[in-house]
Every structure is written in C-alpha cells, then in structure tokens.
C-alpha atoms as a PDB file:
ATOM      1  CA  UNK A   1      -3.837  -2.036  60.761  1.00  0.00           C
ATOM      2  CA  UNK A   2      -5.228  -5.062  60.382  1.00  0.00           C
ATOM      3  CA  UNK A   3      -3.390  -8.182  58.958  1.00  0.00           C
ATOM      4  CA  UNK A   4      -3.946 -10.260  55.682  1.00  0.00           C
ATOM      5  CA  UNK A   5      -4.987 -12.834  57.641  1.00  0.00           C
ATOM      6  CA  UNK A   6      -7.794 -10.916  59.335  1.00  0.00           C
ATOM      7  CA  UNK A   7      -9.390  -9.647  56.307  1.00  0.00           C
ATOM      8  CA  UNK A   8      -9.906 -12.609  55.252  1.00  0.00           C
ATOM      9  CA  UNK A   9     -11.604 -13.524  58.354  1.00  0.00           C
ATOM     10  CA  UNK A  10     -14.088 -10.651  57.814  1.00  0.00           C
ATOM     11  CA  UNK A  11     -15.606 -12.402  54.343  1.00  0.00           C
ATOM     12  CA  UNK A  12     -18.755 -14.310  55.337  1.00  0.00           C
ATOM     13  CA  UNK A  13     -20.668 -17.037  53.862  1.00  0.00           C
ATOM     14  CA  UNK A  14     -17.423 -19.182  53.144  1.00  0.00           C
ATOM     15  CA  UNK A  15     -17.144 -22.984  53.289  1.00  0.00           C
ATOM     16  CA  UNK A  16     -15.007 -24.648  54.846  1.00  0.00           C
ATOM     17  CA  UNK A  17     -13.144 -25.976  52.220  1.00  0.00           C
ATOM     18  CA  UNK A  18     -12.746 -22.389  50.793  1.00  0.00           C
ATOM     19  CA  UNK A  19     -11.679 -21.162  54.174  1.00  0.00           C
ATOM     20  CA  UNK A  20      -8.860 -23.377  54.151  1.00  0.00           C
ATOM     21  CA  UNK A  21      -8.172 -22.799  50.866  1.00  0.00           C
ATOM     22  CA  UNK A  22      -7.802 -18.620  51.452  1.00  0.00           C
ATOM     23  CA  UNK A  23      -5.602 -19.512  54.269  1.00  0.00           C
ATOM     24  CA  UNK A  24      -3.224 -22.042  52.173  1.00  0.00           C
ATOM     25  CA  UNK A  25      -3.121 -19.510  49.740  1.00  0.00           C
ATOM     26  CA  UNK A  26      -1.949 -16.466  51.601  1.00  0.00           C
ATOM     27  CA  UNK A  27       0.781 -19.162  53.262  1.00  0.00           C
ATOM     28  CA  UNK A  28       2.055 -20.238  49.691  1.00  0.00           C
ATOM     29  CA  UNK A  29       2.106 -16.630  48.579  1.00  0.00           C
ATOM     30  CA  UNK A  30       4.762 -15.986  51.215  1.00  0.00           C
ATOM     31  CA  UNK A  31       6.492 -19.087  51.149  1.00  0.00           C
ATOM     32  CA  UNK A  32       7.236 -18.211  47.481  1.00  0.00           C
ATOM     33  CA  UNK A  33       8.737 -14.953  48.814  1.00  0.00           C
ATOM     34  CA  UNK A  34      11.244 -16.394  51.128  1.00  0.00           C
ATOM     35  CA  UNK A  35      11.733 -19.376  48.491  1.00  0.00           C
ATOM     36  CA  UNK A  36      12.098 -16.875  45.857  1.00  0.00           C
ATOM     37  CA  UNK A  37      14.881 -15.612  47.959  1.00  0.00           C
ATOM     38  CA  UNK A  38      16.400 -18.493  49.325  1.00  0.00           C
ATOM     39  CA  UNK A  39      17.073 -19.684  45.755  1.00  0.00           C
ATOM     40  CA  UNK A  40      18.975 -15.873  45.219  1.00  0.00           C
ATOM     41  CA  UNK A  41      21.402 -16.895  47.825  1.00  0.00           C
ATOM     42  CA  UNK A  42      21.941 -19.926  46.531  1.00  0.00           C
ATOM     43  CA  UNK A  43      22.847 -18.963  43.349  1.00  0.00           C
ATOM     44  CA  UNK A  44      24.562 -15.892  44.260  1.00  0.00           C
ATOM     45  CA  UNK A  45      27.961 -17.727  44.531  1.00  0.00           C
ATOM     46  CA  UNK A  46      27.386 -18.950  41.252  1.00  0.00           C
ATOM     47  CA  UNK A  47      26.936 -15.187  39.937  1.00  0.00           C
ATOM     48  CA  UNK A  48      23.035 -15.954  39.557  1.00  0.00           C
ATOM     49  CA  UNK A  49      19.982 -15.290  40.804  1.00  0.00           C
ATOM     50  CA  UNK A  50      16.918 -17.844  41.281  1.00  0.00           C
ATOM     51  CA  UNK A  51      15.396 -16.199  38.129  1.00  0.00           C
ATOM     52  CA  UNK A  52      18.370 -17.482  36.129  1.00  0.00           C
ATOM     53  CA  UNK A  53      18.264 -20.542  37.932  1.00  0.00           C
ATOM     54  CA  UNK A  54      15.217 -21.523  36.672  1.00  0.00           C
ATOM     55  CA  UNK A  55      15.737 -21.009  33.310  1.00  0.00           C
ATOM     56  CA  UNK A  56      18.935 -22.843  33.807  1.00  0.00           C
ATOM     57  CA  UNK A  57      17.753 -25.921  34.783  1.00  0.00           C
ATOM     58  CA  UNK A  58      14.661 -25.329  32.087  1.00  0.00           C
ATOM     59  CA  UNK A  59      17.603 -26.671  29.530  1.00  0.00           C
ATOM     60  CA  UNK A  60      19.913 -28.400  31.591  1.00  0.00           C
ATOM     61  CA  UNK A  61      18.635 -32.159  30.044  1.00  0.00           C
ATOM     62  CA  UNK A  62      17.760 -30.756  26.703  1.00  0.00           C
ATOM     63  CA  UNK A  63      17.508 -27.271  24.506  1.00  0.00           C
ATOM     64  CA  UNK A  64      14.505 -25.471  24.672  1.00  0.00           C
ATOM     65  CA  UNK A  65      12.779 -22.363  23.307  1.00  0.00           C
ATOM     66  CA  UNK A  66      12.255 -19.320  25.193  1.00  0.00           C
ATOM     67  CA  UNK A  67       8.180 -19.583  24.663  1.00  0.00           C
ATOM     68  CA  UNK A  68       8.375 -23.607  25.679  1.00  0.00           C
ATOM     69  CA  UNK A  69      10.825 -22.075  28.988  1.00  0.00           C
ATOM     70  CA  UNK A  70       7.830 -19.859  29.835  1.00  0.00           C
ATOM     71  CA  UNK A  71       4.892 -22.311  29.557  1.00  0.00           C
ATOM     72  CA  UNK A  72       7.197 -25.191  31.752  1.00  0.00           C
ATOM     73  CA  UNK A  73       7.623 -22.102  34.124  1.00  0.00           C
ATOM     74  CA  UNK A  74       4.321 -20.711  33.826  1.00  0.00           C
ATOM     75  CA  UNK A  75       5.968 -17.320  33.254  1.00  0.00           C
ATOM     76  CA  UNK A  76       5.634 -14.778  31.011  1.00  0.00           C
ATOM     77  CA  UNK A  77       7.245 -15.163  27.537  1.00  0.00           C
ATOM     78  CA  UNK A  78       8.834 -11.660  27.534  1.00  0.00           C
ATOM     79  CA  UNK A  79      10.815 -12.444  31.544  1.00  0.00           C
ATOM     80  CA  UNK A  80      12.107 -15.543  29.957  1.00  0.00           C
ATOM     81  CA  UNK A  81      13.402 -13.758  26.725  1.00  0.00           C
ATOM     82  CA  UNK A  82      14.977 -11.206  29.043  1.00  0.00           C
ATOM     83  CA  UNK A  83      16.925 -13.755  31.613  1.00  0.00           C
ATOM     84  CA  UNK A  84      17.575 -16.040  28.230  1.00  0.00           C
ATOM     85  CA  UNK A  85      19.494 -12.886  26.407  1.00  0.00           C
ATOM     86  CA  UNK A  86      21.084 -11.689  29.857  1.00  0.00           C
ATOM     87  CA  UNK A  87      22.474 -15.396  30.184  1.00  0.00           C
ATOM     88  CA  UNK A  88      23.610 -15.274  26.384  1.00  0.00           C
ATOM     89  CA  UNK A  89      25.423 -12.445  27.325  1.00  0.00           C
ATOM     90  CA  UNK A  90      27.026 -13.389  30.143  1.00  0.00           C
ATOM     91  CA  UNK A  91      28.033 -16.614  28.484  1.00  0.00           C
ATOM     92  CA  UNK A  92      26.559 -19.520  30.556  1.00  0.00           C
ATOM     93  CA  UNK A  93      24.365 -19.878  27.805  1.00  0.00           C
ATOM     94  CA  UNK A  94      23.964 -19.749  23.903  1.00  0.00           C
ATOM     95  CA  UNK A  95      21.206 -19.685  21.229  1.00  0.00           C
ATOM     96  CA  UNK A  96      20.873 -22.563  18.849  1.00  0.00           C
ATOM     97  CA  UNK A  97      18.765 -22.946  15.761  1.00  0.00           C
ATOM     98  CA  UNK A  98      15.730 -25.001  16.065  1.00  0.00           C
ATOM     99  CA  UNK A  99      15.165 -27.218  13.422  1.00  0.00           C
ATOM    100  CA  UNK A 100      11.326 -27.313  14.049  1.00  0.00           C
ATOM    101  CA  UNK A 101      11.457 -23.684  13.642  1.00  0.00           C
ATOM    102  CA  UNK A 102      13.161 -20.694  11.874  1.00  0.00           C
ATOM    103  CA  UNK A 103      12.915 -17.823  13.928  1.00  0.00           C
ATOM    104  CA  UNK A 104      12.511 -19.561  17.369  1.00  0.00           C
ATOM    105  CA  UNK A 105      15.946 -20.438  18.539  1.00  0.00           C
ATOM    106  CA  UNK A 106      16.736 -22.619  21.357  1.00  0.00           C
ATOM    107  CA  UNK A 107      18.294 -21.875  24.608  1.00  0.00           C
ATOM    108  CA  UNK A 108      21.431 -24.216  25.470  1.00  0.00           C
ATOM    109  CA  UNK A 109      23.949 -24.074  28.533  1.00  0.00           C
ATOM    110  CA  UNK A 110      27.261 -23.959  27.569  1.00  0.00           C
ATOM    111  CA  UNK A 111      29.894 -25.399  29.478  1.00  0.00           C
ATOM    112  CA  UNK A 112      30.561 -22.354  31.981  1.00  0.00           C
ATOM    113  CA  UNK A 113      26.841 -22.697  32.570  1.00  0.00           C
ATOM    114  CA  UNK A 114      26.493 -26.291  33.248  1.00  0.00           C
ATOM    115  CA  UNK A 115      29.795 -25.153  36.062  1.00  0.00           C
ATOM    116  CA  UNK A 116      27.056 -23.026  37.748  1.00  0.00           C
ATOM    117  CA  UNK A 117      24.070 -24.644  37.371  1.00  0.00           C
ATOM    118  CA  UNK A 118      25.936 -27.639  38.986  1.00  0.00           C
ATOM    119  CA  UNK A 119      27.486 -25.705  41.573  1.00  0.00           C
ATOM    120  CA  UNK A 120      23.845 -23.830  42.641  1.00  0.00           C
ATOM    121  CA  UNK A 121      22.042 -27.743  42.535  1.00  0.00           C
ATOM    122  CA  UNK A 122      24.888 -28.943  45.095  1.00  0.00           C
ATOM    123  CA  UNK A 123      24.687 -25.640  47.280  1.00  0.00           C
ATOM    124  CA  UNK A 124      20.763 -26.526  46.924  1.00  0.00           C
ATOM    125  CA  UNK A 125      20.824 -30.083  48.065  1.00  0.00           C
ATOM    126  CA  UNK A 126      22.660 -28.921  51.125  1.00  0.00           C
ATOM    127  CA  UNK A 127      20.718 -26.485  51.787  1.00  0.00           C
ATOM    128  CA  UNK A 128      17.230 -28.954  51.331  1.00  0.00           C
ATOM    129  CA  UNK A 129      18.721 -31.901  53.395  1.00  0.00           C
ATOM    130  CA  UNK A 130      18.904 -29.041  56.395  1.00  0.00           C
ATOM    131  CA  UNK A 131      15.680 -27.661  55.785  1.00  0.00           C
ATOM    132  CA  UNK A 132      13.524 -30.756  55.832  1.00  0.00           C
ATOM    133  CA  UNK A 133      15.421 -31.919  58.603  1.00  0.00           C
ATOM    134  CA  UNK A 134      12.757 -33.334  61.116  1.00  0.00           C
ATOM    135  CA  UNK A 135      10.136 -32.973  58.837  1.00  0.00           C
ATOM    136  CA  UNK A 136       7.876 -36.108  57.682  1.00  0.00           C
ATOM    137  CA  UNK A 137       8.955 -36.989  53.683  1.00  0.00           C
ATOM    138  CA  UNK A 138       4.973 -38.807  53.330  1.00  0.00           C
ATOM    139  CA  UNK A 139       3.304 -35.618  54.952  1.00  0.00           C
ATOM    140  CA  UNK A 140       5.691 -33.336  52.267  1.00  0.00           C
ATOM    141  CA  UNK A 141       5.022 -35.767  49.230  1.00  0.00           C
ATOM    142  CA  UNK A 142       0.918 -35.459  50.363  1.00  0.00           C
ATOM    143  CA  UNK A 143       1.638 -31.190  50.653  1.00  0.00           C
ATOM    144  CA  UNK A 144       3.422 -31.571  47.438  1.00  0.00           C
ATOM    145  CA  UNK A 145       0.808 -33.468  45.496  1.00  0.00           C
ATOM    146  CA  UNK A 146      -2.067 -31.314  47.119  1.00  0.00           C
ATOM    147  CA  UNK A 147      -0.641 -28.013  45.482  1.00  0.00           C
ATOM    148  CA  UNK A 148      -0.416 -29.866  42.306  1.00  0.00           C
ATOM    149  CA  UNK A 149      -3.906 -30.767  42.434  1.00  0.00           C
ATOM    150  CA  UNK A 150      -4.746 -26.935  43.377  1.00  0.00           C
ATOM    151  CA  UNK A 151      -2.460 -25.781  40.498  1.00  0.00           C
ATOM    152  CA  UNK A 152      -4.276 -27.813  37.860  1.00  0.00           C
ATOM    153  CA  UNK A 153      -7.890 -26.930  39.020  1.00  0.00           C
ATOM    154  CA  UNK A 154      -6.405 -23.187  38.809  1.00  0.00           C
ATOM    155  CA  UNK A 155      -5.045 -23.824  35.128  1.00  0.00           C
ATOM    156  CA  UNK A 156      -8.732 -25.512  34.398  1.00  0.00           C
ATOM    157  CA  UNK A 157     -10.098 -22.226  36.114  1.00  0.00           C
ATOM    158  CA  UNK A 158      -8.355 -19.300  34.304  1.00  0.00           C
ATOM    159  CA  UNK A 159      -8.518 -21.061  30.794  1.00  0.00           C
ATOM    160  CA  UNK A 160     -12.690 -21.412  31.545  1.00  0.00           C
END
C-alpha cells in the first residue's frame, strides 16, 4: 500500500512552492496528532485532557464566552460548549453572566481550576525545555511565524 507521502508524489503539474507546501502539510497534520497527545499526558495528572486544556487556558487571564472560546480556538462552537459544561461539572470551572449579553454566559476557572491549569503549564514547561533541547530558538520562531502566515492565507482562503 502505498504511503501518504507517495500519493502525493503521483499529482503532476505542481510548483514548487505547492510541493512543499503538500509536504508541510501532511507533516503538521501528524505533528498535531502526537501534540494532540502529548498535551493528554500532560494534563492527565491534572485529571484533564488537552481538549480541556485548551479551553482552560482560553479563560485563564480573563472570562470568555463559549462562541468567543471557539473562534480563539478555531473550533467548533458545539466541542467548546461540550468541554465548557463537562468542566462546569466537574468544578474547575463556572458560568458567569455576561453583561454584554443575556443568554451568553461566560466561562470562568474557579479556584480548583486555576490548581490544574497551573499544575498542567508547569508539567508543560518541563516537558518544552526537553523537547527543544538542541534545537535552534531563531529557526523555531521563523517555523512558527511561517505557519502563521499559512494559517492566515488559509482563513483568507475558506472565507473567499
């Protein structure tokens, strides 16, 4: 069977610029995977996952509403609502009214939650100070602000 990587091969009449660009995509695709669950054992101890994570440190400076969680995110509204009510429920966070709007609540940490989110961030900082170990921090910064660049142009893409 052949691989990802060798399908893509088989498209012709590619530049080289959108060669490259295939290629970085399949690679961020499973990097996400293996971030995706990196993060779940790092929150684990915690009693979290890397879904509530996120969400977690969505309203760690400052309250926010599900739909304004999903947009910083850029995930769905309805998989926020679902890890916001699950995290309600298990007390690391609470609802708050929003005084710009009625039905719209905002999500807060309480004070268990601020415990775990603190907890998973220094678990994470370990865990990122072995990781890049070795690694160039200009040549990370230029990755980083390379798959910002790609992200906007694909925001400016889907919305055209």
């Amino acid at each position: 069977m052949a691989s990802v990587g060798n399908r893509q091969h088989a498209v012709k009449h590619r530049s080289a610029p959108a060669e490259a660009f295939s290629g970085l995509a399949i690679q961020v695709l499973t990097l996400a995977a293996a971030l995706h669950e990196a993060g779940n054992v790092l929150a684990a101890p915690a009693g979290q996952s890397t879904a509530r994570w996120q969400v977690m440190a969505a309203v760690e400076e400052a309250p926010a509403a599900v739909a304004e969680i999903a947009r910083t995110l850029s995930l769905a509204r309805q998989s926020v609502q679902r890890v916001a009510d699950a995290l309600v429920a298990d007390g690391v966070a609470r609802y708050e009214d929003n005084p710009a709007h009625k039905r719209a609540k905002l999500l807060a940490l309480t004070p268990q939650g601020r415990r775990a989110l603190r907890r998973i961030q220094a678990a994470q900082a370990r865990w990122a100070e072995d990781v890049s170990r070795g690694l160039d921090a200009e040549a990370l910064v230029a990755c980083r602000d390379t798959l910002a660049a790609l992200h906007a142009r694909l925001g400016a893409w889907s919305v055209a």
